[in-house]
C-alpha atoms as a PDB file:
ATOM      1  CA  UNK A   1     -20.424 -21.143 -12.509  1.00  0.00           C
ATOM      2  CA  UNK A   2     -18.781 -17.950 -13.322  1.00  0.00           C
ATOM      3  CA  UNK A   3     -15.729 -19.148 -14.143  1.00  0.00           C
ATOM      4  CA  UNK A   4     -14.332 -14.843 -15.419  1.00  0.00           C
ATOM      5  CA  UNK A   5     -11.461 -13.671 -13.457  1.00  0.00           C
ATOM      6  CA  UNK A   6     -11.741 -17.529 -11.050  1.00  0.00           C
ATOM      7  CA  UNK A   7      -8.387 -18.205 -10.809  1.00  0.00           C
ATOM      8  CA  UNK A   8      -7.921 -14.750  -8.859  1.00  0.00           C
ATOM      9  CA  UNK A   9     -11.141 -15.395  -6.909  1.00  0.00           C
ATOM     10  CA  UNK A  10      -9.463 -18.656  -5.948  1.00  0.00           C
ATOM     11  CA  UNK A  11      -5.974 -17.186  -4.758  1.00  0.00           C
ATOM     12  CA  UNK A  12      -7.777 -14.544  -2.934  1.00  0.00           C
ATOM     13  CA  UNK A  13      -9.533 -16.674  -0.930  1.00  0.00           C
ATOM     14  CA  UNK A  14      -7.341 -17.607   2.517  1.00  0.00           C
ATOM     15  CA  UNK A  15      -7.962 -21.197   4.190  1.00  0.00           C
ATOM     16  CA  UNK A  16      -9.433 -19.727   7.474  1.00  0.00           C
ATOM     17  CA  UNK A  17     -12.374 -17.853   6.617  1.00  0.00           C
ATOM     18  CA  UNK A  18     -15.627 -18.765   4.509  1.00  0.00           C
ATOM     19  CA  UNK A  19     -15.794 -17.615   0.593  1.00  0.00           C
ATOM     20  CA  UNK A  20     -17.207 -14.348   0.463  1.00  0.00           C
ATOM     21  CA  UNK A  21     -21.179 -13.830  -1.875  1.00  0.00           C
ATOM     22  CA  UNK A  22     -19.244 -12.508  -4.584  1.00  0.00           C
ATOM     23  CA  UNK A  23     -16.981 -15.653  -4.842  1.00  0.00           C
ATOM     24  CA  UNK A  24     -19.434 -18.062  -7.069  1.00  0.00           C
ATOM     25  CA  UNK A  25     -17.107 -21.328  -7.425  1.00  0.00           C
ATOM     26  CA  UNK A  26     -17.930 -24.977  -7.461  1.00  0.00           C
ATOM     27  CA  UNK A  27     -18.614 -26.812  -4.415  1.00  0.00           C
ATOM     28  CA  UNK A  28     -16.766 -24.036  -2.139  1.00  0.00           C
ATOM     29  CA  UNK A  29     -13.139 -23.242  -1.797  1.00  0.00           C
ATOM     30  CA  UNK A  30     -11.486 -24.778  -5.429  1.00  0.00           C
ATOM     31  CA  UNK A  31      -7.233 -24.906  -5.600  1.00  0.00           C
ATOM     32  CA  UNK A  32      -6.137 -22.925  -9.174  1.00  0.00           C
ATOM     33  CA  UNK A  33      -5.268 -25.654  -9.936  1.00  0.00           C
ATOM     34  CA  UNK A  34      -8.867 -27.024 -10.121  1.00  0.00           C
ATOM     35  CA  UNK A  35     -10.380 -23.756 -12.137  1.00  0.00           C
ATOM     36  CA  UNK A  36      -7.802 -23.422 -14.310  1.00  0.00           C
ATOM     37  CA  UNK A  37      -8.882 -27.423 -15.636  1.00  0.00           C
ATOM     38  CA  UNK A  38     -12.576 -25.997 -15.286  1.00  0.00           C
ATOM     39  CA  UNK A  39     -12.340 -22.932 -16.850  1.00  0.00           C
ATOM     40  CA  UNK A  40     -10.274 -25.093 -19.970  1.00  0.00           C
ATOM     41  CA  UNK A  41     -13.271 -27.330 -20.452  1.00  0.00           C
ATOM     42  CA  UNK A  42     -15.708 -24.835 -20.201  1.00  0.00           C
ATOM     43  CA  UNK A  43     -14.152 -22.582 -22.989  1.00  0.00           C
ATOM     44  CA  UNK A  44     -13.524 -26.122 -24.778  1.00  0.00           C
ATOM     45  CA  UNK A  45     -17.681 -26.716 -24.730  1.00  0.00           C
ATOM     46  CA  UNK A  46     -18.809 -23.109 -25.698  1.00  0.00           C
ATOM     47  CA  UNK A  47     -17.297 -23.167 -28.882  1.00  0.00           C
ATOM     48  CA  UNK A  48     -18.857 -26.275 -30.554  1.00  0.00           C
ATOM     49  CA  UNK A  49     -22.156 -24.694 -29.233  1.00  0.00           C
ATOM     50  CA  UNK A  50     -21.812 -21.372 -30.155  1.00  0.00           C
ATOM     51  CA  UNK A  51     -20.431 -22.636 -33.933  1.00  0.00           C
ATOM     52  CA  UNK A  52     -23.704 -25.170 -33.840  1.00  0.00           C
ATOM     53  CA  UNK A  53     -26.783 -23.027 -33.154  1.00  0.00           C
ATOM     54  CA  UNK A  54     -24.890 -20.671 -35.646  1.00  0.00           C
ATOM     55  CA  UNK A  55     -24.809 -23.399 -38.455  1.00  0.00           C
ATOM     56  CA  UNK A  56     -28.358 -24.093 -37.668  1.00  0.00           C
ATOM     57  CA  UNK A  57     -29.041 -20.592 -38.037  1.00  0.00           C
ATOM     58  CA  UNK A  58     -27.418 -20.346 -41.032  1.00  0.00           C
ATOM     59  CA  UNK A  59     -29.469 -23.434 -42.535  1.00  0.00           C
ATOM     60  CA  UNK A  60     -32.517 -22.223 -41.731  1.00  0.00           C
ATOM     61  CA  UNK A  61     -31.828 -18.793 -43.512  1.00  0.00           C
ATOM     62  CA  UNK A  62     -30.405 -20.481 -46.541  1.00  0.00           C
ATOM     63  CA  UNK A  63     -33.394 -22.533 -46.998  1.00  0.00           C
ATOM     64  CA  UNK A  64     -35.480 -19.863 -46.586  1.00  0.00           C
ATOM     65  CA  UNK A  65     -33.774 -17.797 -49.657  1.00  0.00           C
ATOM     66  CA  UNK A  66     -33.826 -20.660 -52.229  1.00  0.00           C
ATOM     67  CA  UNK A  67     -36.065 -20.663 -54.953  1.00  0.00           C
ATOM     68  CA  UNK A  68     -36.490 -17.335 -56.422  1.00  0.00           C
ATOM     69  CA  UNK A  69     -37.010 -15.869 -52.249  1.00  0.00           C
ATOM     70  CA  UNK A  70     -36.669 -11.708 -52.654  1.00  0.00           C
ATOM     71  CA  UNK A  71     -33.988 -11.972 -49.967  1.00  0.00           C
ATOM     72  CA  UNK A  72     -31.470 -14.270 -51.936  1.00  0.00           C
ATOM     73  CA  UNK A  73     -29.369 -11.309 -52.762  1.00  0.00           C
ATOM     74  CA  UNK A  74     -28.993 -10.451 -49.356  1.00  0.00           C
ATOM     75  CA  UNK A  75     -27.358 -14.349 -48.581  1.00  0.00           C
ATOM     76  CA  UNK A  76     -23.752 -12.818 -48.779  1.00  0.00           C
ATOM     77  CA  UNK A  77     -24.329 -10.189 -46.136  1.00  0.00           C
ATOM     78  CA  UNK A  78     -26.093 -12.875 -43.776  1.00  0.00           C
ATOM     79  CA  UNK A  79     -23.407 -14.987 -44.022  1.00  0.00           C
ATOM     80  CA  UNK A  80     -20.823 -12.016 -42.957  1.00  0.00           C
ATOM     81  CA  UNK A  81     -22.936 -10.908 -40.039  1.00  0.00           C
ATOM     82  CA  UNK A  82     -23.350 -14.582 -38.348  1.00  0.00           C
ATOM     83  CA  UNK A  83     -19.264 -14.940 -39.407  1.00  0.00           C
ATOM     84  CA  UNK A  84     -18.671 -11.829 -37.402  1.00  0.00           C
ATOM     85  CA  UNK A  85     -21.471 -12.431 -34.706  1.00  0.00           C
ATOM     86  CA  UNK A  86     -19.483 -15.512 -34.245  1.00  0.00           C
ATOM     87  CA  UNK A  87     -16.446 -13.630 -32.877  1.00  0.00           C
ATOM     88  CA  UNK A  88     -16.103 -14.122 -29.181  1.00  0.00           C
ATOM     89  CA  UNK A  89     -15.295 -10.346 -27.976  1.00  0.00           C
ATOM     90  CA  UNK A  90     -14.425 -11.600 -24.541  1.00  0.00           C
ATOM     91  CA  UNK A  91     -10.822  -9.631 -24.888  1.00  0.00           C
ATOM     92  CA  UNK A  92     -12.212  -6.236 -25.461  1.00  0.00           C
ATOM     93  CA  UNK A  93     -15.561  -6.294 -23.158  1.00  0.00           C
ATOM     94  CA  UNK A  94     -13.983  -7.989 -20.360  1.00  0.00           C
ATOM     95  CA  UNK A  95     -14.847  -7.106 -16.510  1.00  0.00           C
ATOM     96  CA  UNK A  96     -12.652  -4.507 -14.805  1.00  0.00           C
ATOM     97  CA  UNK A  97     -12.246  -2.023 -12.144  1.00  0.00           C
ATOM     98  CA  UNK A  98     -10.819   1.833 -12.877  1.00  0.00           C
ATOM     99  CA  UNK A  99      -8.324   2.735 -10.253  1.00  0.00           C
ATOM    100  CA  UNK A 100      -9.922   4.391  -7.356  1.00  0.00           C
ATOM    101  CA  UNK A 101     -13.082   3.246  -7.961  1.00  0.00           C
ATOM    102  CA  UNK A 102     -15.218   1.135  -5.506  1.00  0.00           C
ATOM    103  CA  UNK A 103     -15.875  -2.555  -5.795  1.00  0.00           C
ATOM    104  CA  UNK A 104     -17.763  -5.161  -4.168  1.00  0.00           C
ATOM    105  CA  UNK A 105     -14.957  -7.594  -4.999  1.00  0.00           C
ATOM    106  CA  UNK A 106     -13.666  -6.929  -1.458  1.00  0.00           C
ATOM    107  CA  UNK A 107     -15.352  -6.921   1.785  1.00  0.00           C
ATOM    108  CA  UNK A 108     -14.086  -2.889   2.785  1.00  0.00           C
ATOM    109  CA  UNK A 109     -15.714  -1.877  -1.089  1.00  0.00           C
ATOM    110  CA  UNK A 110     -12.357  -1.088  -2.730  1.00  0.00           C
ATOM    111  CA  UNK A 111     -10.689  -2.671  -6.140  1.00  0.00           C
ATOM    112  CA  UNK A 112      -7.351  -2.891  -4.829  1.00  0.00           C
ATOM    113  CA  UNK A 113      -5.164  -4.490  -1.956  1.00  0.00           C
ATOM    114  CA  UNK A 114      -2.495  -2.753   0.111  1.00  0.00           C
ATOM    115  CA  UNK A 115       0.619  -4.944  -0.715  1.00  0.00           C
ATOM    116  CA  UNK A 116       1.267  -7.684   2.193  1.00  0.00           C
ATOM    117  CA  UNK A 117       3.395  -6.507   5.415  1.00  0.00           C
ATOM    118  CA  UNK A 118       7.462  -6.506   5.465  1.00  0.00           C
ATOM    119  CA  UNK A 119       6.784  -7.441   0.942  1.00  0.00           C
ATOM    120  CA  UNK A 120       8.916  -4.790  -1.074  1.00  0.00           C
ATOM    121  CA  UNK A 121       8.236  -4.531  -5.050  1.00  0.00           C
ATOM    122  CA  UNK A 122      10.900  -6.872  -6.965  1.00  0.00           C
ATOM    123  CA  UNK A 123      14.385  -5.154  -7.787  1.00  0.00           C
ATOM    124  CA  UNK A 124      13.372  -2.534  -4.908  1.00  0.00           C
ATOM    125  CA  UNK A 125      14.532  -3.737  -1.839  1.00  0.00           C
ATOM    126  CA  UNK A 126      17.227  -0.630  -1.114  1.00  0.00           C
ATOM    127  CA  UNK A 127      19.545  -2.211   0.537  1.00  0.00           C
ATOM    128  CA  UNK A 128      22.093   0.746  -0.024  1.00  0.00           C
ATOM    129  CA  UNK A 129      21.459   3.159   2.379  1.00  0.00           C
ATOM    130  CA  UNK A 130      23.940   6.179   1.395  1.00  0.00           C
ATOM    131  CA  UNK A 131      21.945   5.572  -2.474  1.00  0.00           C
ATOM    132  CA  UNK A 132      18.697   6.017  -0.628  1.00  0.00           C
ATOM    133  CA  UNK A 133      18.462   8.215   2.026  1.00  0.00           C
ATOM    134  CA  UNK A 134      22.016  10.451   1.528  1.00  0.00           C
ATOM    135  CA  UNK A 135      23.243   9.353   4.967  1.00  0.00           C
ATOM    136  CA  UNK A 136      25.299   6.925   6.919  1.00  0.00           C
ATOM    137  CA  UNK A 137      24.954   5.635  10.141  1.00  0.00           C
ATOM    138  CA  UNK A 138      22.760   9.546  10.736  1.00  0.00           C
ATOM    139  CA  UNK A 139      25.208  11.385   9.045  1.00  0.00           C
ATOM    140  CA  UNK A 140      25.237  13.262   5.660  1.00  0.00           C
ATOM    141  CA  UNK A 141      27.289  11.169   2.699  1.00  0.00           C
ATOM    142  CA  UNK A 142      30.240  13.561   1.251  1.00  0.00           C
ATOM    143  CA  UNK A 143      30.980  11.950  -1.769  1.00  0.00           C
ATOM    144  CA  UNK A 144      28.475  11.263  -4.564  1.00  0.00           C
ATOM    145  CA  UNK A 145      27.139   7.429  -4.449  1.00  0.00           C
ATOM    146  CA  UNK A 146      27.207   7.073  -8.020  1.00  0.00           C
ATOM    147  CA  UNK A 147      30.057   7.586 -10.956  1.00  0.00           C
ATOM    148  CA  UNK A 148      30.469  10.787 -12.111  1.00  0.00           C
ATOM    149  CA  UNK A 149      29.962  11.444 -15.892  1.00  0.00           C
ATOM    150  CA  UNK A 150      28.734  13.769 -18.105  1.00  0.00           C
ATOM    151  CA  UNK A 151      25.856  11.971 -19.044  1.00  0.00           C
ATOM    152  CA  UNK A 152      25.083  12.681 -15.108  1.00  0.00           C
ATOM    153  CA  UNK A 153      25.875  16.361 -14.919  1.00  0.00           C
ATOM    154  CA  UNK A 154      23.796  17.003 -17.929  1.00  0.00           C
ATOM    155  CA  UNK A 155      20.679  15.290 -16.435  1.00  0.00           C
ATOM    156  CA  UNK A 156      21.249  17.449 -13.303  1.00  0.00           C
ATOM    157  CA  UNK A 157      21.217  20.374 -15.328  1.00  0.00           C
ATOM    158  CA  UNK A 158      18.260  19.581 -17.193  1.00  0.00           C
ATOM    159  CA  UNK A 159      16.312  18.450 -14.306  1.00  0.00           C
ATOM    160  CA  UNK A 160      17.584  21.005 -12.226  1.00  0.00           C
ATOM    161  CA  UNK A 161      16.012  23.540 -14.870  1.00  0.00           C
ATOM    162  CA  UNK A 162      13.060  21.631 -15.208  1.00  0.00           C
ATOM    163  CA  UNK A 163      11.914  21.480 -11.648  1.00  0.00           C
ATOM    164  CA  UNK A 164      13.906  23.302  -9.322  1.00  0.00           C
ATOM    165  CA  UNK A 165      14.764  26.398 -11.234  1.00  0.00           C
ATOM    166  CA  UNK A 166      11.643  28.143 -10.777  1.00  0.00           C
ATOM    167  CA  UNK A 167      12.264  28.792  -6.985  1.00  0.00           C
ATOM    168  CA  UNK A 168      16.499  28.719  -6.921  1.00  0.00           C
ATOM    169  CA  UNK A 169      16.567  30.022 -11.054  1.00  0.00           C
ATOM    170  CA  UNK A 170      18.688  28.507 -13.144  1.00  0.00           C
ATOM    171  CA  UNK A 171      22.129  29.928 -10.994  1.00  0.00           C
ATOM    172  CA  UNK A 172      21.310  28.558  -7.569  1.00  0.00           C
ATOM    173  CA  UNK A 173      20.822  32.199  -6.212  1.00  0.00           C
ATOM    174  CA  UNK A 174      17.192  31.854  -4.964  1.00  0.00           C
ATOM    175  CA  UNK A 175      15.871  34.465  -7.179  1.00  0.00           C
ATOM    176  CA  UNK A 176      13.201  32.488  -9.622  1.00  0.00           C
ATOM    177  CA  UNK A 177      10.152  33.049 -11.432  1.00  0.00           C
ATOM    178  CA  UNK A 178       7.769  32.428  -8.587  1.00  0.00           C
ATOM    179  CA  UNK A 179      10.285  34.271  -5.868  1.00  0.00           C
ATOM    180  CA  UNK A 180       9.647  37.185  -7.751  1.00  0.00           C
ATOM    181  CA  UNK A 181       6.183  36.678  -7.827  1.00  0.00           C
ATOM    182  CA  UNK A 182       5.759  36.640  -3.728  1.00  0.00           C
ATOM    183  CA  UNK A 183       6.791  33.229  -2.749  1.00  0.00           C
ATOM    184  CA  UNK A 184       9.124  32.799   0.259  1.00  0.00           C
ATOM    185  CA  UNK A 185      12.980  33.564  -1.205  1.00  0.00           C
ATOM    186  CA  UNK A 186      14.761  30.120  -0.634  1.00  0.00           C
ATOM    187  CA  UNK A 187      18.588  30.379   0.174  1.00  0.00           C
ATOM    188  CA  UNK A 188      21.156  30.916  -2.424  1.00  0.00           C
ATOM    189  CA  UNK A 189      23.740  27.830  -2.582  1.00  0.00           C
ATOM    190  CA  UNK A 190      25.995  30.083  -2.713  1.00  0.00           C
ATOM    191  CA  UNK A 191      26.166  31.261   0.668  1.00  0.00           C
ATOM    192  CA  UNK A 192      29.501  29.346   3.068  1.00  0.00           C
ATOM    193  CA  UNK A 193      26.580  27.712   5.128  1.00  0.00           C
ATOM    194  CA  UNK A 194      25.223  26.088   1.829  1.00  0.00           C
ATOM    195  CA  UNK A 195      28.496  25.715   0.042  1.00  0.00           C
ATOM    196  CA  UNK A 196      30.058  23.865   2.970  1.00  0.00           C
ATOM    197  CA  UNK A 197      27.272  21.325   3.614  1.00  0.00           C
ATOM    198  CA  UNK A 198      27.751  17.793   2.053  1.00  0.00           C
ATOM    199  CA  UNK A 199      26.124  16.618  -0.995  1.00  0.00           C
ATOM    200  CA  UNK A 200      23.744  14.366   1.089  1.00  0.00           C
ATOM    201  CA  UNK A 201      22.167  17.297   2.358  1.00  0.00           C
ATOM    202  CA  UNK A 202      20.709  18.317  -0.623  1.00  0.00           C
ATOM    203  CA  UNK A 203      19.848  14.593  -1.564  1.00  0.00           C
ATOM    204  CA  UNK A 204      18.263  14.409   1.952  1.00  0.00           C
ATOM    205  CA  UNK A 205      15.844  18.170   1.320  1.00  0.00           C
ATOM    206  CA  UNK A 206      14.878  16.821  -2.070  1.00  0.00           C
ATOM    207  CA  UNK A 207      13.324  13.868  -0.772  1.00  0.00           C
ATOM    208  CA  UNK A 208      11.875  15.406   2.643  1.00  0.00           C
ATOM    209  CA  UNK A 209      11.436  18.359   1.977  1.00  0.00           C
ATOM    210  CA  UNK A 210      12.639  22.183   3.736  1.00  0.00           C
ATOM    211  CA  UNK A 211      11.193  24.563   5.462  1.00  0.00           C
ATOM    212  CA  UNK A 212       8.523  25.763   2.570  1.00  0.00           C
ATOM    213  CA  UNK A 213       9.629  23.374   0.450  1.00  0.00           C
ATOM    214  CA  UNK A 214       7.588  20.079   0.208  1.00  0.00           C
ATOM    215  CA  UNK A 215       9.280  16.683  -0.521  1.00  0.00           C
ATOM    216  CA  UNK A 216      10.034  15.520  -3.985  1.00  0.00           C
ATOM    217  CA  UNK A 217      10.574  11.959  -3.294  1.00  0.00           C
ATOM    218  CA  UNK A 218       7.431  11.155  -5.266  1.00  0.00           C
ATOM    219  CA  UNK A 219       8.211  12.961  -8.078  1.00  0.00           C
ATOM    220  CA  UNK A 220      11.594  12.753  -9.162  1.00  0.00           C
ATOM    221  CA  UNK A 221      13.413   9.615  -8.599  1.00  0.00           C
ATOM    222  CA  UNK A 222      16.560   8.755  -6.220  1.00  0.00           C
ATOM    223  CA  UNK A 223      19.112   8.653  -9.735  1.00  0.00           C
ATOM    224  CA  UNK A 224      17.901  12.195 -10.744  1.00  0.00           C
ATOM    225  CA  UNK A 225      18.073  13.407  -7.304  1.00  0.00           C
ATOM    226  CA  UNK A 226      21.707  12.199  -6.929  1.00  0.00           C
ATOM    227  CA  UNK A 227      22.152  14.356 -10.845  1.00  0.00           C
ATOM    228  CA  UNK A 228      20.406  17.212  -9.216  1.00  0.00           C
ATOM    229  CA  UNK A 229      22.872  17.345  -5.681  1.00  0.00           C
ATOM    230  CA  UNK A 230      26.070  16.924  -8.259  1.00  0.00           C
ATOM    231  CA  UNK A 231      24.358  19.810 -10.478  1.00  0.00           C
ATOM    232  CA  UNK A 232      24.014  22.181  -7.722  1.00  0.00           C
ATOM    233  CA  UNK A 233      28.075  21.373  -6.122  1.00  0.00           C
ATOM    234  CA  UNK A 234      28.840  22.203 -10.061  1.00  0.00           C
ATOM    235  CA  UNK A 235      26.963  25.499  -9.726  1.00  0.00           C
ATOM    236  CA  UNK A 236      28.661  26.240  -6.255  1.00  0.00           C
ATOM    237  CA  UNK A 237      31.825  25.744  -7.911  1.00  0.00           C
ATOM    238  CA  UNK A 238      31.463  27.938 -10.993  1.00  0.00           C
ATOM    239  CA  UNK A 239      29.857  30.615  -8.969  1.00  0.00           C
ATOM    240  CA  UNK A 240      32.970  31.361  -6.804  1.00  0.00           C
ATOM    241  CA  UNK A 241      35.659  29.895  -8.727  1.00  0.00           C
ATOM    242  CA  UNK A 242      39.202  31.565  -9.636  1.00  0.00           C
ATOM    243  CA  UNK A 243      41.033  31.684 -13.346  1.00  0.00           C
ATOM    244  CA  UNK A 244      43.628  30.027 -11.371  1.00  0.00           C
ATOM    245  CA  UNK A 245      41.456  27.270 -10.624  1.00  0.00           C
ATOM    246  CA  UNK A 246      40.783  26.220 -14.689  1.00  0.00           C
ATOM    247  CA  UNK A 247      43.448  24.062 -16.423  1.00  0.00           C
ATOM    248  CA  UNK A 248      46.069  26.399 -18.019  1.00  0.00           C
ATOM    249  CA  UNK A 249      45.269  25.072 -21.418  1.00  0.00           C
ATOM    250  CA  UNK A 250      41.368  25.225 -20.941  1.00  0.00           C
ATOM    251  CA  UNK A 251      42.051  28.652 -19.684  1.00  0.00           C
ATOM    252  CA  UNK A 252      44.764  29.798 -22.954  1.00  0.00           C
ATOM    253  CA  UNK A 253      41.420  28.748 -25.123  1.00  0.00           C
ATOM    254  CA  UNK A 254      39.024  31.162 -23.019  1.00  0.00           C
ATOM    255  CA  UNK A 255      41.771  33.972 -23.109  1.00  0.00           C
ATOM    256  CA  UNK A 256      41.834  33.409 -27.219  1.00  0.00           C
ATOM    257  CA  UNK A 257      38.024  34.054 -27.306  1.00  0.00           C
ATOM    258  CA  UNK A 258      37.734  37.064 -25.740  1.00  0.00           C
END
């Protein structure tokens, strides 16, 4: 009985269809709870027979070395190789499938399982919508879904600088690296249309993507995306703001420097 990797053979298996060739386990269909208590006795057995034929071994070669034998010297180094042969390397050569390979584990020839239907990942169920998607109800969220800190505003920049700056460069006017090496000029934030949409806009083109603009939702996550959207208002801001708009003290130590 190959008893490597059972207890998944045995949860894989459902109640209304017949074990599949590659599913070798005892008298049919087997509960976990069944291989697990196999697969502990079996593992209980080897050992005593491995360690056995291995003292036998042993014997034999001792024996053999006694009086005056030329390979007596070599006794220390005999022992250390059966000592180490003894070592079960189960752990490191175990059985296992590369992602995206094929496998005859399953019946369609692949290694892996779609997860089950209506089944989200554990702490992912996204139950706030405005967090998610930037909208409510169909319509674009005006206020930033998360506090508002530095820490925040300095992971939009760097992100922003990181992986959007190359098309929008690093002041939101539309006029980066690859722009000026032929791609399609995107917008600047800058203009009213841009500077007048709500926030969840530009949570909602980061994760679906604009015109020539592919999505991002795969590559930066829904936090950073959020950092990115307050980033850019920051940038909109600064870009057409007034002295009269900076605090009067702020704006004395700006005045000094000059």
């Amino acid at each position: 009985m190959n008893l490597i990797n059972a207890e998944a053979l045995a949860r894989c298996i459902a109640k209304d269809r017949k074990p599949e060739s590659f599913q070798w386990l005892l008298n049919g269909e087997q509960t976990v709870k069944t291989v697990r208590l196999a697969r502990w006795f079996f593992h209980r057995a080897k050992a005593p027979v491995l360690m056995t034929a291995h003292r036998r071994q042993l014997t034999g070669r001792v024996q053999s070395t006694r009086g005056g034998a030329p390979g007596g010297r070599a006794l220390p180094f005999v022992i250390a190789a059966l000592f180490f042969a003894a070592c079960r390397p189960d752990m490191m050569n175990q059985p296992k499938a590369k992602a995206l390979s094929e496998s005859d584990f399953f019946s369609n020839g692949a290694n892996a399982r779609q997860p089950p239907a209506h089944t989200v990942p554990r702490g992912d169920a996204r139950e706030d919508i405005a967090f998610y998607t930037g909208q409510t109800n169909g319509i674009y969220v005006t206020q930033l879904p998360v506090k508002l800190t530095r820490d925040v505003m300095s992971r939009g920049r760097e992100r922003f600088e990181a992986i959007c700056a190359e098309c929008h460069d690093r002041t939101g006017s539309g006029n980066g690296m690859v722009v000026q090496r032929g791609f399609p000029q995107p917008p600047s934030f800058h203009v009213d249309r841009l500077r007048n949409a709500p926030i969840g806009h530009f949570f909602d083109v980061i994760t679906n993507g604009y015109g020539v603009m592919y999505s991002y939702a795969t590559r930066v996550e829904p936090e950073d995306r959020w950092a990115i959207a307050a980033y850019i208002r920051a940038l909109q801001l600064s870009h057409n703001a007034k002295p009269s708009d900076v605090d009067p003290g702020e704006r004395a130590k700006l005045e000094a420097k000059k």
